[in-house]
Protein backbone atom coordinates (compact mmCIF):
# COMPACT_ATOMS: atom_id res chain seq x y z
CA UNK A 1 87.70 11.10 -43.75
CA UNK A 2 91.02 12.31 -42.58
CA UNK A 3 89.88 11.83 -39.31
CA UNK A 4 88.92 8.11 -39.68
CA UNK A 5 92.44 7.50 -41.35
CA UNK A 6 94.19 8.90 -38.64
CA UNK A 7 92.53 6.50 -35.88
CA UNK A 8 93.06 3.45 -38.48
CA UNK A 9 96.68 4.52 -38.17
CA UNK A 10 96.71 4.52 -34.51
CA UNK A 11 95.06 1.27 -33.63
CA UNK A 12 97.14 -0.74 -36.74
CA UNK A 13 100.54 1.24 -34.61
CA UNK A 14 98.64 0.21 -30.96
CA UNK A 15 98.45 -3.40 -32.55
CA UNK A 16 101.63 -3.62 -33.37
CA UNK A 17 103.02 -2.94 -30.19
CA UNK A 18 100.72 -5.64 -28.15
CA UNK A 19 101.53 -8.35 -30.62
CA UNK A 20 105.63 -7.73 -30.22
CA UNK A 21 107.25 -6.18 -27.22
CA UNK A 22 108.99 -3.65 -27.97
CA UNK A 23 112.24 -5.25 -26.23
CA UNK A 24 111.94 -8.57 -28.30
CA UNK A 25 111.71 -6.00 -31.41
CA UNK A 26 115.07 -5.04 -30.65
CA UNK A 27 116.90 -8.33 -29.44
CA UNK A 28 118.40 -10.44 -32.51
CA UNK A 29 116.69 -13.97 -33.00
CA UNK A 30 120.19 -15.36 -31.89
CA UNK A 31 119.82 -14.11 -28.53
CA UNK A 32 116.08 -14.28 -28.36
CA UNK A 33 117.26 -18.49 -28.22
CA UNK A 34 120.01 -17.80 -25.79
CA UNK A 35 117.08 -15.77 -23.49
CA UNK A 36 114.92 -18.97 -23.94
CA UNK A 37 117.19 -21.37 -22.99
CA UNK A 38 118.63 -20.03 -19.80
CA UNK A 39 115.48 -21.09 -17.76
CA UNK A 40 115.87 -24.76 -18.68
CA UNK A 41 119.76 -24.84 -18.05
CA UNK A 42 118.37 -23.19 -14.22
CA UNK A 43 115.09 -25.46 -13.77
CA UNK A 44 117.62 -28.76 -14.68
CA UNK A 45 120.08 -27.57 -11.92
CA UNK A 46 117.70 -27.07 -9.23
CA UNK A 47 115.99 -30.51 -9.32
CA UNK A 48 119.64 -32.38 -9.26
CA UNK A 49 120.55 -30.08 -6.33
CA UNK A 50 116.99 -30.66 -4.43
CA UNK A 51 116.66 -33.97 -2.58
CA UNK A 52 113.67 -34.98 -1.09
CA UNK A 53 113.67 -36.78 2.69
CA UNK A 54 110.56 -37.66 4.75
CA UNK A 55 110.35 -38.94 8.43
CA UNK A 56 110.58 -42.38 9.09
CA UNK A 57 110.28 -42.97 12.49
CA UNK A 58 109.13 -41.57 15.10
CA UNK A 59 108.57 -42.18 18.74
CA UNK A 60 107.26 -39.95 21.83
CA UNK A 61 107.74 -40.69 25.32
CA UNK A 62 106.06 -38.73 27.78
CA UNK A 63 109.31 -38.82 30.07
CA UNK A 64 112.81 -38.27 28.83
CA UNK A 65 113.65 -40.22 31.91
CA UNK A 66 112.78 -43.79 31.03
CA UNK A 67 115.24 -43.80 27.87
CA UNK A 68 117.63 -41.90 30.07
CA UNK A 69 117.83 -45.15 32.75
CA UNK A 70 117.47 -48.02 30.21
CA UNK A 71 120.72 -46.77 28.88
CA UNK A 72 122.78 -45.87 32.01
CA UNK A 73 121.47 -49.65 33.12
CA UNK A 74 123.32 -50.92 30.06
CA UNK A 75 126.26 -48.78 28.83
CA UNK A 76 128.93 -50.00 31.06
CA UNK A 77 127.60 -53.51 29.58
CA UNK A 78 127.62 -52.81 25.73
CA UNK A 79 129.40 -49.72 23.97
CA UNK A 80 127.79 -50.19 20.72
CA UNK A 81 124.26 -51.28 19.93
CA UNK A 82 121.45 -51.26 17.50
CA UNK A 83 118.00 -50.00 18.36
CA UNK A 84 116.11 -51.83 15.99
CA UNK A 85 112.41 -50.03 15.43
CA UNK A 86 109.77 -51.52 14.02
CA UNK A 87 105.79 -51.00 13.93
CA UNK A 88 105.74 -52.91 17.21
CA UNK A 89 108.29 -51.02 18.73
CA UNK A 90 111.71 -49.99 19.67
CA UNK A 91 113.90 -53.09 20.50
CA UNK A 92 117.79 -53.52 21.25
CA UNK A 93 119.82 -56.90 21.78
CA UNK A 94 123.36 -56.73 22.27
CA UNK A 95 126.28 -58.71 24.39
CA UNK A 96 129.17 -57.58 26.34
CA UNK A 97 132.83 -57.86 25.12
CA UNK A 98 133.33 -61.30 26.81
CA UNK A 99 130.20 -62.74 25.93
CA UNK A 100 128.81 -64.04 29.70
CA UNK A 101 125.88 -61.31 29.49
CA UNK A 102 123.37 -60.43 27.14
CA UNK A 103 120.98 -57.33 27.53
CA UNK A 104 117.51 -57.66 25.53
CA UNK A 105 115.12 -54.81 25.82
CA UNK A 106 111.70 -53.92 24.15
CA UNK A 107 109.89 -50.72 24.27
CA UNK A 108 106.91 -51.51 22.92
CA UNK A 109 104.75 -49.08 20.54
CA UNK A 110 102.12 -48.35 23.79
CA UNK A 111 104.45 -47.17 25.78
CA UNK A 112 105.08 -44.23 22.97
CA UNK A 113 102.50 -41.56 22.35
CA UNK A 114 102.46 -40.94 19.38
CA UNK A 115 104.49 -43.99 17.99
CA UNK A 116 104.73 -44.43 13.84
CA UNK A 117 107.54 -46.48 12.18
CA UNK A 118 106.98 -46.83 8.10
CA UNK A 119 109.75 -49.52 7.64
CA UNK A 120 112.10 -52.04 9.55
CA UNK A 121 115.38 -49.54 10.59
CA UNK A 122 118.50 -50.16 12.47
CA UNK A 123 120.13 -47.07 13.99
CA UNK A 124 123.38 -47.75 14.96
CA UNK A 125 124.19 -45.90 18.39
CA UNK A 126 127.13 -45.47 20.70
CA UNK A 127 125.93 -45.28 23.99
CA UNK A 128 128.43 -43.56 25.52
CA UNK A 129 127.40 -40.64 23.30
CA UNK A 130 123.98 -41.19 23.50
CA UNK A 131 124.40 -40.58 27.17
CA UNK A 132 126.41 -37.39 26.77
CA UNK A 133 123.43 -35.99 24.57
CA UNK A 134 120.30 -37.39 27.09
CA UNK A 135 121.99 -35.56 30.25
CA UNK A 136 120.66 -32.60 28.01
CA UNK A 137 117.70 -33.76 28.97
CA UNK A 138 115.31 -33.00 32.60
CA UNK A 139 113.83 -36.04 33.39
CA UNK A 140 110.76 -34.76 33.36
CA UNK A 141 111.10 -33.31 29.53
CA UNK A 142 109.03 -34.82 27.22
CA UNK A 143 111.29 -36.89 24.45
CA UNK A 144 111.03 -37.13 20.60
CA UNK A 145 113.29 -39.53 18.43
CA UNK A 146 112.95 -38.86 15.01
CA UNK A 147 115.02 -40.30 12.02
CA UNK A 148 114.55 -40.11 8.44
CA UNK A 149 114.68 -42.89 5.28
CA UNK A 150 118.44 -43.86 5.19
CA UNK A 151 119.05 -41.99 8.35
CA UNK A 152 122.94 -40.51 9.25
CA UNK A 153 121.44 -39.17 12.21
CA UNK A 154 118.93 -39.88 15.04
CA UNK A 155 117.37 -36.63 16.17
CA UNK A 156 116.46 -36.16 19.65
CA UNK A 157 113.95 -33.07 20.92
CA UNK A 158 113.68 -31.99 24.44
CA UNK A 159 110.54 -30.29 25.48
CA UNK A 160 110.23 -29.00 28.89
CA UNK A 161 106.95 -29.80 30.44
CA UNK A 162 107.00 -27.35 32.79
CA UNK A 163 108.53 -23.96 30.39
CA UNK A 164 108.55 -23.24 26.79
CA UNK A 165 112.30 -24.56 26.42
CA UNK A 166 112.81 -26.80 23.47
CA UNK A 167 116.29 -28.41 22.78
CA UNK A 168 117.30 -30.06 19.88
CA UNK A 169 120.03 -32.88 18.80
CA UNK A 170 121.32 -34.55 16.46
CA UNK A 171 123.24 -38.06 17.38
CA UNK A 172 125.48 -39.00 14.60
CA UNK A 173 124.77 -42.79 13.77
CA UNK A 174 126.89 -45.74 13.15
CA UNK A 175 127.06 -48.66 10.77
CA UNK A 176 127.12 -51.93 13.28
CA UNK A 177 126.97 -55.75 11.94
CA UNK A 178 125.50 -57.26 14.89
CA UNK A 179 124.04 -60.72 15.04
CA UNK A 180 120.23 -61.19 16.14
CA UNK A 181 120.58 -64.06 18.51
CA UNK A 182 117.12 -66.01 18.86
CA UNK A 183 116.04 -66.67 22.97
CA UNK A 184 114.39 -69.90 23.01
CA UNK A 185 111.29 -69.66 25.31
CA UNK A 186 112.74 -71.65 29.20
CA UNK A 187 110.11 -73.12 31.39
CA UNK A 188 112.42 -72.24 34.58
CA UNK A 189 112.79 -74.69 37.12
CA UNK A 190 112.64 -71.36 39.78
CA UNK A 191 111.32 -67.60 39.49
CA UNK A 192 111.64 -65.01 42.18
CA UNK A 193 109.71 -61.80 42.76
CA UNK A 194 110.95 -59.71 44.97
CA UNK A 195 111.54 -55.89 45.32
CA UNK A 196 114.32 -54.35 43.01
CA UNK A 197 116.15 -52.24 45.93
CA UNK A 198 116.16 -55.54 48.07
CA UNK A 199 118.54 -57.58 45.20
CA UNK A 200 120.07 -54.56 44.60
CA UNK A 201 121.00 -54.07 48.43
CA UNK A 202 121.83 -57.82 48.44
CA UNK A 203 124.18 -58.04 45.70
CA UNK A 204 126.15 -54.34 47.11
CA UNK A 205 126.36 -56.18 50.46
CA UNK A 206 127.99 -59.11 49.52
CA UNK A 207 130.27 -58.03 46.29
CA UNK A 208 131.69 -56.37 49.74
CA UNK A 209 133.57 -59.60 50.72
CA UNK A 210 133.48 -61.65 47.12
CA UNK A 211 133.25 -61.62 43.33
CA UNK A 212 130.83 -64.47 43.07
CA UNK A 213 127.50 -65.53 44.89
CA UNK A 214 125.77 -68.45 44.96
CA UNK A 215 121.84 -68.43 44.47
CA UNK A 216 119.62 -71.29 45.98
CA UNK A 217 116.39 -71.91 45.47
CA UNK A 218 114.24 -74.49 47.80
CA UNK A 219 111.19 -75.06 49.33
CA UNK A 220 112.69 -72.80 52.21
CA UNK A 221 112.88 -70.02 50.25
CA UNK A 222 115.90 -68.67 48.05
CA UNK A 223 119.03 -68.07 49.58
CA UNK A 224 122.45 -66.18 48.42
CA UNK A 225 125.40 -66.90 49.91
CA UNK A 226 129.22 -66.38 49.28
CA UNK A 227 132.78 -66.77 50.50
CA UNK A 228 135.44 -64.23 50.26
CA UNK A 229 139.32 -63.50 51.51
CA UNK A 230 137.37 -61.74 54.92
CA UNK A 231 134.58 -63.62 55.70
CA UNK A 232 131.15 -65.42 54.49
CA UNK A 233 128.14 -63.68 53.79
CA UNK A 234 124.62 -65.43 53.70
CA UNK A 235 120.93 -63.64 52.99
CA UNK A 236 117.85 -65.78 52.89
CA UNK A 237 114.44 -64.97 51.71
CA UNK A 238 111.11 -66.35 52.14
CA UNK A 239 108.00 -65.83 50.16
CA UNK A 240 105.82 -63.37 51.77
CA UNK A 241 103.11 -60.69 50.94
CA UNK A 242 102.40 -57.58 52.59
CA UNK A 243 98.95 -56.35 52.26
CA UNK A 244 99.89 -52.65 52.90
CA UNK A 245 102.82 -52.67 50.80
CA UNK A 246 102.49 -54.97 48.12
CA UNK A 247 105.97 -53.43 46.70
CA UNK A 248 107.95 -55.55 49.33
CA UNK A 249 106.50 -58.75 48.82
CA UNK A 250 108.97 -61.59 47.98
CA UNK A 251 107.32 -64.57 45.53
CA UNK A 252 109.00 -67.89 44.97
CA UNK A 253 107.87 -70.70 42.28
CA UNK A 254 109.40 -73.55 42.43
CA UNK A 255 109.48 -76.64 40.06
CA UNK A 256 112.66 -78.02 41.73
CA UNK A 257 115.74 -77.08 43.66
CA UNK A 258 117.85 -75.09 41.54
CA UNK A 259 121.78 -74.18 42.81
CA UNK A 260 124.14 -71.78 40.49
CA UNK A 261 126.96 -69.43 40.90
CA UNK A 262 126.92 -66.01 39.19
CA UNK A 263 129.68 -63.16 39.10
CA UNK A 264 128.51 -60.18 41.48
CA UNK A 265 130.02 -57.58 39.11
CA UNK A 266 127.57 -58.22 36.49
CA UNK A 267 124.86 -58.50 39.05
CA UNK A 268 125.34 -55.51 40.37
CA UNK A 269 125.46 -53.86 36.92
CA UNK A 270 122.25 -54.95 36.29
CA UNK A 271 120.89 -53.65 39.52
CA UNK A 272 121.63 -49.99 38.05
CA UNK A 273 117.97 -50.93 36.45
CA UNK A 274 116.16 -51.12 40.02
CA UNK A 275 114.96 -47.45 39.39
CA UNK A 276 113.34 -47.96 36.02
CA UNK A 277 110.64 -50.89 38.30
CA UNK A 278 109.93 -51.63 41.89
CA UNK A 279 110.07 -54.94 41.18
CA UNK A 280 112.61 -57.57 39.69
CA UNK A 281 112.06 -61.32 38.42
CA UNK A 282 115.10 -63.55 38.95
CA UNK A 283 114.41 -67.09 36.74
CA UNK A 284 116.82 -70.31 37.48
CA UNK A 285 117.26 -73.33 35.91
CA UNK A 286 120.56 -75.81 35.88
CA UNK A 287 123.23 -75.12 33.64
CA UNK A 288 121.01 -72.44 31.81
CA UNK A 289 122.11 -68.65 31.93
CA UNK A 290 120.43 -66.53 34.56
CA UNK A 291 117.64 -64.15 33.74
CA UNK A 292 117.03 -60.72 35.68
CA UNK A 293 114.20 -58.89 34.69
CA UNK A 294 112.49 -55.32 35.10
CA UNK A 295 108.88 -55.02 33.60
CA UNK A 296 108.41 -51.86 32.51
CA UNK A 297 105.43 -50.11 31.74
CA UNK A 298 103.17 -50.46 28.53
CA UNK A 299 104.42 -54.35 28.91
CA UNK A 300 107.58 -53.18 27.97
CA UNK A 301 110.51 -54.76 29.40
CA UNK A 302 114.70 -55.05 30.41
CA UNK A 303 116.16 -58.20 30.30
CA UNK A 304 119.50 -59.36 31.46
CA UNK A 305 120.70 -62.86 30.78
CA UNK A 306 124.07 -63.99 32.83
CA UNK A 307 125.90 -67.47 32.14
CA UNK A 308 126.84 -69.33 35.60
CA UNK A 309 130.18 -69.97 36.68
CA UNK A 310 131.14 -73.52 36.07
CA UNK A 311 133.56 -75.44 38.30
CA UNK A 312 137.02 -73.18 38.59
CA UNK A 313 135.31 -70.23 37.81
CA UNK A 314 133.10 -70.64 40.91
């Protein structure tokens, strides 16, 4: 019997120490509440200092060096632009400082791979910048743009397709009220095709001995001419095709004569575009601005729209 009362003793001392902790024995019931409240003061602070961000966009092109031409083509045009992405695509719009050119361009979705846009988002870009940070870049890399839900940044990665080199950036972005001007569909009255580097030779030739040139299309073909301090310049063109080398071939539709006067300086701005397509469309029509465009691949495109000297400008 002593025996049993001994164990009895033991367990009813073993039980006691399971049911309370020996530490919470000792600790007063004032700062056994203190003890329990410090873990909901600390769980409160962490979810106010926690935010939560997700991607929003993002867009891979299989060359850096298609984004890296589209906006050397345009920065001496536009400082400031927005690159307005959708689910269709990446699109910008913007004018120069005097308002006589417009640039419109669309990358369209295809021409990204992958390509996945959750919402309508403006990102705000300097291009002067965006240049600085895209000379980072080998043309061959493979480029990612990446921004997140209220972006203050537009994240650019750099992957080398030839090494393991990745490169990262981050663009600040800017806050720019620009107007969305709507371009009424033209049934042009004219529309050449014709090789990029020949207008692009063309317009370098003559800004030689003027500012402006004259473009005339006609059943003889289209012709640019102009008249400068030194001399006269004049460059016709017929349409033509070249089985061999359908790059060089020269198309001309023609509704009805068409004559305007354009400013070569802005012409030969938009010729920095000739190495992002082989070919170029020029479309004319009386007293409506001039459009020069480069088709790009995926049906992508760059479009520049020029107003025509009138009268004493000419």
């Amino acid at each position: 019997m002593p025996e049993a009362s001994s164990r009895n003793s033991i367990n009813a001392k073993y039980k006691t120490r399971l049911a309370i902790p020996p530490h919470f024995q000792q600790t007063t019931p004032a700062k056994i509440t203190k003890l329990s409240r410090t873990p909901r003061s600390l769980a409160a602070f962490c979810f106010q200092e926690i935010s939560f961000s997700y991607t929003l966009l993002e867009a891979r092109l299989e060359q850096a060096d298609l984004l890296k031409k589209v906006v050397d083509a345009i920065k001496d045009l536009v400082q400031d632009c927005n690159f307005d992405c959708n689910d269709s695509g990446v699109a910008l719009q913007a004018m120069d400082n005097s308002h006589v050119a417009l640039v419109s361009m669309m990358l369209k979705a295809e021409s990204f791979s992958p390509y996945r846009c959750d919402r309508n988002v403006a990102l705000g870009v300097n291009l002067t910048s965006l240049t600085k940070v895209l000379r980072a870049a080998q043309n061959e890399d493979i480029l990612t743009l990446k921004a997140e839900d209220a972006p203050d940044v537009l994240n650019l990665v750099f992957e080398s397709s030839a090494s393991d080199r990745l490169s990262e950036y981050d663009l600040k972005l800017m806050d720019i009220d620009q107007e969305h001007l709507g371009i009424p569909d033209t049934e042009y009255a004219a529309t050449i095709s014709m090789p990029s580097t020949e207008f692009k030779r063309i317009c370098m030739d003559l800004m030689a001995l003027s500012e402006s040139v004259s473009i005339e299309a006609s059943k003889d073909g289209v012709k640019f001419t102009c008249a400068g301090d030194i001399g006269n310049g004049a460059v016709t063109l017929r349409s033509h095709s070249n089985v061999d080398k359908p790059d060089l071939d020269v198309d001309i539709e023609l509704t009805e004569p068409v004559s305007l006067t354009f400013s070569l300086k802005y012409l030969v701005n938009f010729c920095k575009a000739a190495g992002l397509s082989k070919s170029v469309k020029l479309c004319l029509s009386n007293e409506v601005p001039l459009l020069v465009e480069y088709a790009l691949a995926g049906s992508s495109y760059l479009r520049f729209y020029l107003a025509p000297k009138i009268g004493d400008e000419e």
